[in-house]
Protein backbone atom coordinates (compact mmCIF):
# COMPACT_ATOMS: atom_id res chain seq x y z
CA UNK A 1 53.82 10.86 87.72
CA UNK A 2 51.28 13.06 89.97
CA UNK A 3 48.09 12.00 91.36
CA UNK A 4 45.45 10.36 89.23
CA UNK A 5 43.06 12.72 88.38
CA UNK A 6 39.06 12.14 89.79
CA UNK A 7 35.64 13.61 88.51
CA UNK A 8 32.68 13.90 90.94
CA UNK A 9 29.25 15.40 90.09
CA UNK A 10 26.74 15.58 92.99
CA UNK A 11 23.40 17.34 92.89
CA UNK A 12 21.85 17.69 95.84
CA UNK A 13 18.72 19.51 97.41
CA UNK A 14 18.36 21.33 100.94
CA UNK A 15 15.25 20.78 102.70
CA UNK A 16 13.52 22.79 104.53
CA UNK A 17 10.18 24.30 105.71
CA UNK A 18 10.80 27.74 105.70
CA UNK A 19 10.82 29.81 102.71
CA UNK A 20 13.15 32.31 103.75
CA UNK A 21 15.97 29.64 104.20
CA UNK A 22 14.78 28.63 100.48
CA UNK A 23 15.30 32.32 99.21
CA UNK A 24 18.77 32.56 100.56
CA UNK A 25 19.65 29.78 99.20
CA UNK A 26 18.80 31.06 95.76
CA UNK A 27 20.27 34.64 96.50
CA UNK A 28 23.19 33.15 97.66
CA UNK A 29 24.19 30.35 96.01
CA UNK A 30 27.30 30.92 93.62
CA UNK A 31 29.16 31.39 97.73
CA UNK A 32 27.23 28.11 98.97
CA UNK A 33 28.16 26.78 95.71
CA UNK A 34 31.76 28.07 96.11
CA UNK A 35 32.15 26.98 99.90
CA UNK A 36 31.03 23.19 98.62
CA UNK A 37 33.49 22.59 96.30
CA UNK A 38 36.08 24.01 98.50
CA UNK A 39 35.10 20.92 101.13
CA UNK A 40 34.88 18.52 98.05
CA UNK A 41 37.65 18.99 96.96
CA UNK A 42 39.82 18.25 100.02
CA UNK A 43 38.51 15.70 100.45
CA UNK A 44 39.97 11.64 99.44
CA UNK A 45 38.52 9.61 96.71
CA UNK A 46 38.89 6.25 98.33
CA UNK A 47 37.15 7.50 101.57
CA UNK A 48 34.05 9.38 99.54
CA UNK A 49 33.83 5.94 97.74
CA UNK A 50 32.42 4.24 101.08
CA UNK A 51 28.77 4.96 102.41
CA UNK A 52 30.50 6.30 106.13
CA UNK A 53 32.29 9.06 103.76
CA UNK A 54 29.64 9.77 101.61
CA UNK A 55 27.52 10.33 104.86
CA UNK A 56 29.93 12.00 106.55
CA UNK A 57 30.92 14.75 103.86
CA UNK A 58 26.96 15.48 103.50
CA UNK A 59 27.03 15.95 107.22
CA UNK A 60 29.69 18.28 106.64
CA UNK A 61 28.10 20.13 104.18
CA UNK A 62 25.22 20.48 105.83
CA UNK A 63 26.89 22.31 108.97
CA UNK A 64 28.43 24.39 106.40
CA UNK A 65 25.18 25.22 104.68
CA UNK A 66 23.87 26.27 107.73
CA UNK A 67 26.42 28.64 108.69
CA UNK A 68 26.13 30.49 105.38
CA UNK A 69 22.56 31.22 105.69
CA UNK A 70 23.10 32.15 109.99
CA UNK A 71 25.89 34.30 108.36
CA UNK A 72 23.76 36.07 105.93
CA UNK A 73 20.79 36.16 107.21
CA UNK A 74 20.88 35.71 111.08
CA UNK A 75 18.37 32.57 110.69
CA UNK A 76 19.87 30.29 112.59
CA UNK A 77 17.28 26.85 112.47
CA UNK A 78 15.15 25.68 109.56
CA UNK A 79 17.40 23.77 107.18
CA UNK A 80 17.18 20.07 108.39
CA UNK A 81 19.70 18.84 105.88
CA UNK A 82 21.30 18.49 102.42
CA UNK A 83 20.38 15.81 100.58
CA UNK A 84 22.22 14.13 97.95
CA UNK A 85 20.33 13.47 94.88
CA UNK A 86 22.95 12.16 92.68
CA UNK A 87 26.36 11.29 93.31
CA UNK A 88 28.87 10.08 90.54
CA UNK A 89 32.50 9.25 91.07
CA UNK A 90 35.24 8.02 88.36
């Protein structure tokens, strides 16, 4: 018998100031979206279960967030974080 198999759904919400960040966001979102999952998916149930991992893997994505846009765009401050919004494990 393999691994059990998990579901997670997480919405979650950049902020930022600065429109432009907000518009690249939106233009490039299915390879934010894409680059997410990837990192979510490595990642172990039991440790995304505890508060540290849950704040840790937003910490990650945020780093990750903000090399997409510096990648894209060249705009290299103005997203202060990801937020989660939701966050459902089973």
């Amino acid at each position: 018998m393999g691994p059990r198999q998990r579901y997670l759904q997480v919405y979650m919400e950049a902020m930022t100031r600065n429109p432009a960040i907000a518009e690249a966001l939106e233009m490039h979102s299915p390879m934010v979206r894409s680059s997410i999952i990837n990192m979510l998916s490595e990642q172990d149930f039991e440790f995304l279960r505890t508060p540290d991992g849950r704040a840790s893997i937003r910490e990650m994505i945020t780093v990750e967030v903000r090399r997409l846009v510096a990648q894209e765009t060249g705009i290299e401050e103005g997203l202060e974080q990801i937020l989660f919004t939701n966050f459902v494990m089973q």
